[in-house]
N, C-alpha and C. Protein backbone atom coordinates (compact mmCIF):
# COMPACT_ATOMS: atom_id res chain seq x y z
N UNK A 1 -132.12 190.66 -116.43
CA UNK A 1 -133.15 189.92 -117.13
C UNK A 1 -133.57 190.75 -118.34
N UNK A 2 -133.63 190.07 -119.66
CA UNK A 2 -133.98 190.95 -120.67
C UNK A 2 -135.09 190.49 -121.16
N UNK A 3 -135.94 191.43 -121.70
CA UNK A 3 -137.65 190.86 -122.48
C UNK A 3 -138.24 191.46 -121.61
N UNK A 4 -139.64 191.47 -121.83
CA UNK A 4 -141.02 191.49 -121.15
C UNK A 4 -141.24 190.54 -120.21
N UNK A 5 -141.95 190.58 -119.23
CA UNK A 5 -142.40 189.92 -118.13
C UNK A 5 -143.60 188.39 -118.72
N UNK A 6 -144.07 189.21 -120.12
CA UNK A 6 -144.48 188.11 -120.84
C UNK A 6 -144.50 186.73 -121.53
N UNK A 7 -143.12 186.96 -122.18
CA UNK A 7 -141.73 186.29 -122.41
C UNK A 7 -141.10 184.83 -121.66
N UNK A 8 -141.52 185.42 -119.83
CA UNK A 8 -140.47 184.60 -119.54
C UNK A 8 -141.89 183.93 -118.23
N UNK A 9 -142.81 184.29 -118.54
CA UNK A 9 -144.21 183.80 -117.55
C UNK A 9 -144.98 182.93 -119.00
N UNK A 10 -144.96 183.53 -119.77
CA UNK A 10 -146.30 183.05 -121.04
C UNK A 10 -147.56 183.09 -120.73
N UNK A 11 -148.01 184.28 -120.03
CA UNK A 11 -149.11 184.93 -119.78
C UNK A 11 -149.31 186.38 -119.45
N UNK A 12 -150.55 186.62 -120.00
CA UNK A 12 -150.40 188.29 -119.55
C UNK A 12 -151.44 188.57 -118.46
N UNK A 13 -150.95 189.28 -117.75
CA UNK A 13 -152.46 189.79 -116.62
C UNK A 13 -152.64 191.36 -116.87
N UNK A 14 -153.87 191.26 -117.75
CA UNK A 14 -154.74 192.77 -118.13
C UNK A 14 -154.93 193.70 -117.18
N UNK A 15 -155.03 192.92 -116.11
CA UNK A 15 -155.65 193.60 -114.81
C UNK A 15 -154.73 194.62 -114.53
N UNK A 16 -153.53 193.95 -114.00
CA UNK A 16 -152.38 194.73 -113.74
C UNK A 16 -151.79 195.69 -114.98
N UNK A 17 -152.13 195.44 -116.05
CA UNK A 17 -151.44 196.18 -116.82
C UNK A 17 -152.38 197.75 -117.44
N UNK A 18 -153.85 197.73 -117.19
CA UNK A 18 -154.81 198.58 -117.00
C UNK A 18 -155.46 198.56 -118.41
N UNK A 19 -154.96 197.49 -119.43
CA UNK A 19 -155.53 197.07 -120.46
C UNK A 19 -157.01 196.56 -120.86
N UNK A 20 -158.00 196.57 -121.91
CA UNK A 20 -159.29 196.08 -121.64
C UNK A 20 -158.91 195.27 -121.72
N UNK A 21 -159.52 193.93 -121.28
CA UNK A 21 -159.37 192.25 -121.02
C UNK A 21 -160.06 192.49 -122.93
N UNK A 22 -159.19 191.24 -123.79
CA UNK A 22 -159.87 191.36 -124.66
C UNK A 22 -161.21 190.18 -125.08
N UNK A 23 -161.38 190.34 -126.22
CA UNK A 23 -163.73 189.53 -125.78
C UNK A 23 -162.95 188.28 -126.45
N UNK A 24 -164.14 187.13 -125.96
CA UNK A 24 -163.72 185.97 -126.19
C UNK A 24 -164.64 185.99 -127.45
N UNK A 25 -164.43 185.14 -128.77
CA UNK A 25 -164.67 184.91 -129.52
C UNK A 25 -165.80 184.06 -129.27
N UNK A 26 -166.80 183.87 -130.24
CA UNK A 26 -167.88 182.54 -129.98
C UNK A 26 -167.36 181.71 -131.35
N UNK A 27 -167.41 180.39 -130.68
CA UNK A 27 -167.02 179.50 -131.57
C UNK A 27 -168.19 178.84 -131.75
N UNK A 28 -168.53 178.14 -133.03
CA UNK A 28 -169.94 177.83 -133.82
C UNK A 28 -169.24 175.71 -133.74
N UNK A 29 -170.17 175.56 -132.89
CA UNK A 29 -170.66 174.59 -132.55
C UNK A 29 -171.48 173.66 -133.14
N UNK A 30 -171.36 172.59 -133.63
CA UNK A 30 -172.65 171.67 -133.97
C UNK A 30 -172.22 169.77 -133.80
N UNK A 31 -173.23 169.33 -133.49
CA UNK A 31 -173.03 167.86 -133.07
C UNK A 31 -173.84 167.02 -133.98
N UNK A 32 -173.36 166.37 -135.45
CA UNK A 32 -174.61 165.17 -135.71
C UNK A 32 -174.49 163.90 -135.08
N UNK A 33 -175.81 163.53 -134.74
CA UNK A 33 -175.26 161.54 -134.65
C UNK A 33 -176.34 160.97 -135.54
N UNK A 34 -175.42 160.31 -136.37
CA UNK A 34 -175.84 159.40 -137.37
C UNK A 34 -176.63 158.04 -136.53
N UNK A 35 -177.75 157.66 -137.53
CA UNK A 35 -178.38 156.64 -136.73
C UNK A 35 -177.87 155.03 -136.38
N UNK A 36 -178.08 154.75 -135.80
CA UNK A 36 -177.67 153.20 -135.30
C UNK A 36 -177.57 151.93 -136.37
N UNK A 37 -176.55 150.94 -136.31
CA UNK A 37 -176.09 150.09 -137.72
C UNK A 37 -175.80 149.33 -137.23
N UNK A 38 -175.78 147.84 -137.45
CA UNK A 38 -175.23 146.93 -137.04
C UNK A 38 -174.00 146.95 -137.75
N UNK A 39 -172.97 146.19 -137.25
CA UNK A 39 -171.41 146.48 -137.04
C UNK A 39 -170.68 145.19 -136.67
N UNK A 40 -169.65 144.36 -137.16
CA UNK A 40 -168.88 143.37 -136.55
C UNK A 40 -167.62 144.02 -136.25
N UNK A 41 -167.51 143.19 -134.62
CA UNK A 41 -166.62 144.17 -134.02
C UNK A 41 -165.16 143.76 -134.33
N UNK A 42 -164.24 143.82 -135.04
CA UNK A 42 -163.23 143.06 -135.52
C UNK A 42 -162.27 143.21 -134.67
N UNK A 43 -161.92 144.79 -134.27
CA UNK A 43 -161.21 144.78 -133.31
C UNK A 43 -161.82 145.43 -131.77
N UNK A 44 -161.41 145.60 -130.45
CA UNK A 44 -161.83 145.45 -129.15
C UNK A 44 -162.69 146.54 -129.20
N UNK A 45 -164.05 147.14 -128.92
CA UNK A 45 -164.93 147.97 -128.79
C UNK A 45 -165.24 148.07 -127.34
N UNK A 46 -165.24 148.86 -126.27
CA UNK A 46 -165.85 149.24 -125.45
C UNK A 46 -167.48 148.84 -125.40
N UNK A 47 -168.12 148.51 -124.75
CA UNK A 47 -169.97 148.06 -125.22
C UNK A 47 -170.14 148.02 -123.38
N UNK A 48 -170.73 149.27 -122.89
CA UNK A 48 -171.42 148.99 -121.64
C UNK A 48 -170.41 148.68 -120.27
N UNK A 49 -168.97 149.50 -120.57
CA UNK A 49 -167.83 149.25 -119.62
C UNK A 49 -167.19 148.45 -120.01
N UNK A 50 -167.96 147.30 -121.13
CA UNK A 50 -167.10 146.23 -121.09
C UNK A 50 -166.44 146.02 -122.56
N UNK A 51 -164.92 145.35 -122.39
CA UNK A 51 -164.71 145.58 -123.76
C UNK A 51 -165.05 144.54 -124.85
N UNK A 52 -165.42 144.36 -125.71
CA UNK A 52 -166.11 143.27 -126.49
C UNK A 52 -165.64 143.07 -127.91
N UNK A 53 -165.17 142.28 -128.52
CA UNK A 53 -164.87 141.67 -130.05
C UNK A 53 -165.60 140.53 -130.56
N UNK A 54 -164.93 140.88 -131.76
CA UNK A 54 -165.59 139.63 -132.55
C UNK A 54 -167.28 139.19 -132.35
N UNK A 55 -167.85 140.11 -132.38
CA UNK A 55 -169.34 139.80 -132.26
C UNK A 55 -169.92 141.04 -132.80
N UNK A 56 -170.97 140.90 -133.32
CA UNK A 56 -172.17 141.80 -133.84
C UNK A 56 -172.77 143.10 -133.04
N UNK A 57 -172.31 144.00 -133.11
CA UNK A 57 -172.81 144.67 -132.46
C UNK A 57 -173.40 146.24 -133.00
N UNK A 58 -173.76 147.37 -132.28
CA UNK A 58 -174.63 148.34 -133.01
C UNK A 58 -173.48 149.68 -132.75
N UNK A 59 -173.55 149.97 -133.90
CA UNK A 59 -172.61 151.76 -133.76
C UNK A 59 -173.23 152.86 -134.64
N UNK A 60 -173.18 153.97 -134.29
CA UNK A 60 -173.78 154.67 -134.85
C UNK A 60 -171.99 156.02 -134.95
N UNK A 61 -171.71 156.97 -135.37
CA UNK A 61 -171.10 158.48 -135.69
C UNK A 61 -171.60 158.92 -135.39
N UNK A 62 -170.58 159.87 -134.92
CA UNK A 62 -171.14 161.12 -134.08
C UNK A 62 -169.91 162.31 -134.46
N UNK A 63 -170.46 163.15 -135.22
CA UNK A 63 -169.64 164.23 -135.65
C UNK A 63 -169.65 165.44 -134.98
N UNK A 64 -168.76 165.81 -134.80
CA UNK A 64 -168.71 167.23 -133.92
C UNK A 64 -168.02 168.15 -134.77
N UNK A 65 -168.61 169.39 -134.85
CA UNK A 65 -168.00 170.46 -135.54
C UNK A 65 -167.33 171.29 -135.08
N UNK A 66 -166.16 171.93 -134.79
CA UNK A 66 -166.01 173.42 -134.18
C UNK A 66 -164.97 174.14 -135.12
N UNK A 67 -165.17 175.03 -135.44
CA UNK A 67 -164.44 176.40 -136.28
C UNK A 67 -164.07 175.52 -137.52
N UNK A 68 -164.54 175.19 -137.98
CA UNK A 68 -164.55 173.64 -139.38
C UNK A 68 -163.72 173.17 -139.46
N UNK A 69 -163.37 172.52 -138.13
CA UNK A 69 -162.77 170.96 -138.00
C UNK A 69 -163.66 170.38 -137.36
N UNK A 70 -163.98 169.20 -138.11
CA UNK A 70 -164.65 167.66 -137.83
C UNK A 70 -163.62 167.10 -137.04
N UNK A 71 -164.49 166.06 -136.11
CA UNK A 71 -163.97 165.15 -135.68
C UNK A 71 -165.03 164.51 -135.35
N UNK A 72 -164.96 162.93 -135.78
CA UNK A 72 -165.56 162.02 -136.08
C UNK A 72 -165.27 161.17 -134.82
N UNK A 73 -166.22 160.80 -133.96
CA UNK A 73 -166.18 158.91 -133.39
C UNK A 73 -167.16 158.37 -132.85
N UNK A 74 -166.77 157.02 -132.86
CA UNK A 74 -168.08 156.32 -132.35
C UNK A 74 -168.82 156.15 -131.11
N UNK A 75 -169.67 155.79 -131.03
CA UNK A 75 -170.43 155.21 -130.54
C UNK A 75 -171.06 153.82 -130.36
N UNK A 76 -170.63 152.66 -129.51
CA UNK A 76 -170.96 151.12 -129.28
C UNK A 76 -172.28 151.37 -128.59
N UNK A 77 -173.36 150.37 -128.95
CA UNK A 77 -174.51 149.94 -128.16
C UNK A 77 -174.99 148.64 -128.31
N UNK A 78 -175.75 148.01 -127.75
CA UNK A 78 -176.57 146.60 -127.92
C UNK A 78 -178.12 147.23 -128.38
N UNK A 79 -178.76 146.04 -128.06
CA UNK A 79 -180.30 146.52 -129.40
C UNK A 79 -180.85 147.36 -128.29
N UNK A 80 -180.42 146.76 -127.11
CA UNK A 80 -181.72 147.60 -125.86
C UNK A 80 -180.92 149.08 -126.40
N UNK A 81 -180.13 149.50 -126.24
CA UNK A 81 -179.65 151.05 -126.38
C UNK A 81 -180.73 151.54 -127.91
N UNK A 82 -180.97 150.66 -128.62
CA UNK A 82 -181.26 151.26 -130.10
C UNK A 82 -182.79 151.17 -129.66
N UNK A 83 -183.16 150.39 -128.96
CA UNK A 83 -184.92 150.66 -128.67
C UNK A 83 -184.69 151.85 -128.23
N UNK A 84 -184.35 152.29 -126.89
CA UNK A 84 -184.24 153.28 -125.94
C UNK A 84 -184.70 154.67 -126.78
N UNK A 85 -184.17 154.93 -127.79
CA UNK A 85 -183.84 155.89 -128.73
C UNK A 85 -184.73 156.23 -129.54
């Protein structure tokens, strides 16, 4: 067998090797949600388990940040969800 034990597992164990475990990085976190909009649902939306089109309904964005990549998605509600809030 030729290579490292690394190589042919694709993991290393520190423990065994008497290495410091190395520190986990903190990754910078942030969540906006944009406020609530009425919305026609053109194509199939999820709304309350259920899936729903072609009707009026409320969405709001919700952006998530981590190490600066965005990723953007929605959020379906009816009006009771937008009182709630």
């Amino acid at each position: 067998m030729t290579g490292s034990a690394t190589q042919h597992i694709g993991r290393t164990n520190y423990k065994s090797m008497g290495a410091p475990i190395p520190p986990i990085q903190a990754v910078y976190r942030k969540v906006i949600t944009l406020p609530w909009e009425k919305w026609f649902a053109w194509y199939p939306v999820k709304l309350n388990g259920k899936r729903v089109w072609l009707r009026t309904v409320y969405r709001r964005s919700v952006h998530s940040y981590a190490d600066l990549d965005d990723w953007q998605r929605y959020e379906y509600g009816t009006i009771f969800d937008v009182i709630t809030e």
